[in-house]
Protein backbone atom coordinates (compact mmCIF):
# COMPACT_ATOMS: atom_id res chain seq x y z
CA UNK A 1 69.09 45.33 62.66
CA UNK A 2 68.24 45.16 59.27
CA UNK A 3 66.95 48.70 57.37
CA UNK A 4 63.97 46.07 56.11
CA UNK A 5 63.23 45.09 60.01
CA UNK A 6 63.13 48.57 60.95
CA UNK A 7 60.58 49.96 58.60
CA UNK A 8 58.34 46.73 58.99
CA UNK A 9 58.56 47.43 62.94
CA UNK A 10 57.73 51.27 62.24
CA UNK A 11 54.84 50.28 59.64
CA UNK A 12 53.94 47.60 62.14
CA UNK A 13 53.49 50.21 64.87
CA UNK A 14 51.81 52.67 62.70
CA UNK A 15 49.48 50.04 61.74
CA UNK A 16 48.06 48.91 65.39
CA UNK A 17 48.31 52.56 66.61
CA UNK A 18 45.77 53.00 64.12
CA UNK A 19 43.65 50.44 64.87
CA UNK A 20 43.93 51.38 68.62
CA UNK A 21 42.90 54.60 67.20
CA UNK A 22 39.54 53.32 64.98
CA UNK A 23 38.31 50.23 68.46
CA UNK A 24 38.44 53.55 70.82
CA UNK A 25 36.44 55.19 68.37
CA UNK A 26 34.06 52.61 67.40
CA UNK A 27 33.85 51.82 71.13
CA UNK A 28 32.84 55.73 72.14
CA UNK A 29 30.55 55.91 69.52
CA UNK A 30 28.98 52.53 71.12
CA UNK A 31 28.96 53.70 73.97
CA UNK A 32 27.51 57.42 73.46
CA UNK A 33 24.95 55.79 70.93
CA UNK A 34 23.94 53.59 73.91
CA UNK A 35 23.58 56.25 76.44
CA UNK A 36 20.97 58.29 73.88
CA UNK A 37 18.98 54.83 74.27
CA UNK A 38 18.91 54.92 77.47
CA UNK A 39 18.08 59.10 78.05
CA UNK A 40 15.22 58.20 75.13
CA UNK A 41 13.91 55.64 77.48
CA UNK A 42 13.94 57.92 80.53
CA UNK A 43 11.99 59.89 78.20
CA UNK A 44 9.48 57.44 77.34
CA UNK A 45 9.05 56.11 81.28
CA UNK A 46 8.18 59.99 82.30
CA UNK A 47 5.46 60.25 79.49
CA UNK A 48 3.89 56.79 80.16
CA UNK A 49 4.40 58.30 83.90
CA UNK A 50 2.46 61.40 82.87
CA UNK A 51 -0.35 59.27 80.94
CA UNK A 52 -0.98 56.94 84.12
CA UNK A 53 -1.13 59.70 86.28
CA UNK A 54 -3.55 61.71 83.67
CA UNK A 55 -5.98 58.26 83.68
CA UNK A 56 -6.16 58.75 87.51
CA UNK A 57 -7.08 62.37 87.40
CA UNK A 58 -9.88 61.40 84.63
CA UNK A 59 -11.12 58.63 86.64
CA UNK A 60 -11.54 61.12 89.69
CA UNK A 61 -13.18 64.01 87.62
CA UNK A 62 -15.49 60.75 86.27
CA UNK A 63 -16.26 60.10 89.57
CA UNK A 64 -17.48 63.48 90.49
CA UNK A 65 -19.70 63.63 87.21
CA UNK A 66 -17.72 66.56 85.39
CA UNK A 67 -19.55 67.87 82.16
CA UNK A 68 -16.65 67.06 80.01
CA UNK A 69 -17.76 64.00 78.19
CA UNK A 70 -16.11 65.13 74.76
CA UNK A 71 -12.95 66.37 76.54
CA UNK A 72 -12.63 63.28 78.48
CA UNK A 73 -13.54 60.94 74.87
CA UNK A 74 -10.39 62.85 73.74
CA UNK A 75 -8.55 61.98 76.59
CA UNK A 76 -9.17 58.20 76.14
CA UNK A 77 -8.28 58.47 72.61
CA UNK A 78 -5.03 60.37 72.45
CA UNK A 79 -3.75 58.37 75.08
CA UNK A 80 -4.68 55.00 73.36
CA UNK A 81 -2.58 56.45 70.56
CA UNK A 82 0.28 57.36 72.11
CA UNK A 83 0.80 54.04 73.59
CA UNK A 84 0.76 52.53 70.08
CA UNK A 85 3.86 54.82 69.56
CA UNK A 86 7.74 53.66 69.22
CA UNK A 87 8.78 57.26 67.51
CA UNK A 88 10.15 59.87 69.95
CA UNK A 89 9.04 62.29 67.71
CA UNK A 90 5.74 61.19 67.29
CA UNK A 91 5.29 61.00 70.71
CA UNK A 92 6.22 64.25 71.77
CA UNK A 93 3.62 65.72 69.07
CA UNK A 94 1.25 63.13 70.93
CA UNK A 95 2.47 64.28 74.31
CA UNK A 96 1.70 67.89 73.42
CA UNK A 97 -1.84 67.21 72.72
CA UNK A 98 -2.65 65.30 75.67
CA UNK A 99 -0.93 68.73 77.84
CA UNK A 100 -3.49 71.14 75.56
CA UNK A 101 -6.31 68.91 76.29
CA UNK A 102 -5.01 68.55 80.12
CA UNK A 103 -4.80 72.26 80.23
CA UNK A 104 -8.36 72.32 78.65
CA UNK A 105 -9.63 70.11 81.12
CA UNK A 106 -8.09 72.36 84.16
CA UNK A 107 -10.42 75.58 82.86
CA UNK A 108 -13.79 73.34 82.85
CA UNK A 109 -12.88 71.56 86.67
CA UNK A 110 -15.29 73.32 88.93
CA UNK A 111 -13.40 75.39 92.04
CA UNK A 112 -14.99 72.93 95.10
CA UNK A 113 -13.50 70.24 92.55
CA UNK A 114 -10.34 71.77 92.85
CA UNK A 115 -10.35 71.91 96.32
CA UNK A 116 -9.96 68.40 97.23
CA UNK A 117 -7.11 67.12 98.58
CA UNK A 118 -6.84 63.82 96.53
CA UNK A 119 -7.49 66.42 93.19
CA UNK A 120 -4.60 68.91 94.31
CA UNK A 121 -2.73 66.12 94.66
CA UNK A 122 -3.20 64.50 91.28
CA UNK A 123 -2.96 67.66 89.49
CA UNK A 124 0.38 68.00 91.64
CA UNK A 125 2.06 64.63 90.26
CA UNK A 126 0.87 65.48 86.94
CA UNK A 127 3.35 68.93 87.22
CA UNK A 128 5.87 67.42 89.39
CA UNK A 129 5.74 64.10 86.30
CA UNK A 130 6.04 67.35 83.18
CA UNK A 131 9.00 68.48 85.31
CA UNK A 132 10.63 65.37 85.52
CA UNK A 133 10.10 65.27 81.24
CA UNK A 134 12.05 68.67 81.08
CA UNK A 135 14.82 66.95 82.75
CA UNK A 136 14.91 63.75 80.99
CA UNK A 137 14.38 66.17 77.75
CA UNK A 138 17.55 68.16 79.09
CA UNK A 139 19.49 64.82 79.85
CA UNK A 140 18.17 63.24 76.77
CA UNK A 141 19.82 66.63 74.39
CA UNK A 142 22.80 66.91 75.53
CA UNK A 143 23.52 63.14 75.20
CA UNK A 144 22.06 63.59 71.37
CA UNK A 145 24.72 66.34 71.10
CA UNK A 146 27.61 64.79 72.87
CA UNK A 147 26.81 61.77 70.03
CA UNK A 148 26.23 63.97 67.11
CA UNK A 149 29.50 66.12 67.72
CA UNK A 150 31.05 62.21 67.77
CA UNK A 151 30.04 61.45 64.80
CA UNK A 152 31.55 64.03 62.85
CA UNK A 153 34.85 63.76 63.81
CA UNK A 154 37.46 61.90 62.74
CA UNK A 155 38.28 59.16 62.36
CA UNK A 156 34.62 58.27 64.25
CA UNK A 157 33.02 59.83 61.02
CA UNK A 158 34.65 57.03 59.12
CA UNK A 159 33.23 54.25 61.27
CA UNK A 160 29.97 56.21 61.38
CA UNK A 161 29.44 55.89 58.20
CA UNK A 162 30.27 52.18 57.69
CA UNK A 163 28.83 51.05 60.91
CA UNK A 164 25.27 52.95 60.31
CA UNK A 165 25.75 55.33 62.95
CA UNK A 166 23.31 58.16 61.98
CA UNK A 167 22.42 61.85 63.40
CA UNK A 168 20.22 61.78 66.16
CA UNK A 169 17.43 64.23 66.39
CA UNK A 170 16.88 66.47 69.33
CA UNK A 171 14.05 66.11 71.75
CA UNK A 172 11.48 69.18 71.81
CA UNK A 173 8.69 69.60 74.05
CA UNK A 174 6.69 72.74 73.50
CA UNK A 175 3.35 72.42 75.57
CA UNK A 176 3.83 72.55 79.15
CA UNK A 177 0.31 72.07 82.04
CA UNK A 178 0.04 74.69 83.51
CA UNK A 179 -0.14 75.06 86.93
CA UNK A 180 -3.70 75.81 88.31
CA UNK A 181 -3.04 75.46 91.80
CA UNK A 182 -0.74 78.17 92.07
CA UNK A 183 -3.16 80.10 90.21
CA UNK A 184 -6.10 79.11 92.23
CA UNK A 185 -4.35 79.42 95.39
């Protein structure tokens, strides 16, 4: 074999280790990129969850004539906001309005209110639903960081930054319901 044939075969290898190398990159970053879609989306199902189940508690304090008329106007029109929404970020700030104005709402729901089954059980699903957001939250992070850590090695930093791969933001949720029913109990 020829010295020339040698050093093409070495340059040769060299060459499609490295692209190898750069598709299993680009491929993981594809593929964690895809799984922060998906963890944001868990996300978003749990709020829209949380919203749905908030409209049902509203429509049984409505039923039982509550004197909350402004609280419940603010209700109607922070939740009509958030589902205009596509930001994660904007929706958490949304989301953590509609818990302060849920929490509001738990301090002006008269005690025999409270005591109905289909109420405790409302208010339950709305905890049990703020839960389930921690989690996806929790999921939803460590995805973001799994990514982010991705995308500043190498050689994925080099295809990050010629495919458009950008830092992700983390998820924060600082407003939680709080939980009458133990409180009551």
């Amino acid at each position: 074999m020829k010295k020339g044939t040698g050093i093409m075969l070495v340059v040769s290898f060299a060459v499609l280790a490295l692209i190898v190398v750069f598709v299993k990159s680009y491929t993981k970053l594809t593929t964690l990129n895809t799984e922060v879609i998906n963890k944001e989306s868990d996300i978003n199902v749990q709020l829209n969850r949380k919203n749905e189940q908030i409209l049902s508690l509203l429509s049984l304090i409505k039923e039982n004539e509550i004197d909350a008329k402004e609280l419940l106007d603010d209700f109607d029109k922070e939740i009509d906001e958030f589902k205009k929404l596509n930001d994660i970020d904007l929706k958490c700030n949304k989301n953590n309005i509609i818990s302060e104005l849920v929490n509001k709402l738990f301090e002006v729901i008269p005690k025999e209110l409270l005591e109905k089954e289909e109420v405790k059980n409302s208010i339950n699903d709305i905890i049990s639903t703020e839960t389930r957001i921690i989690n996806a939250k929790n999921n939803y992070n460590s995805a973001v960081d799994d990514y982010n850590k991705k995308i500043k090695s190498l050689p994925a930093s080099i295809i990050a930054r010629f495919r458009g791969f950008k830092e992700k933001k983390l998820f924060e949720i600082s407003v939680n319901i709080n939980n009458i029913l133990e409180v009551e109990e």
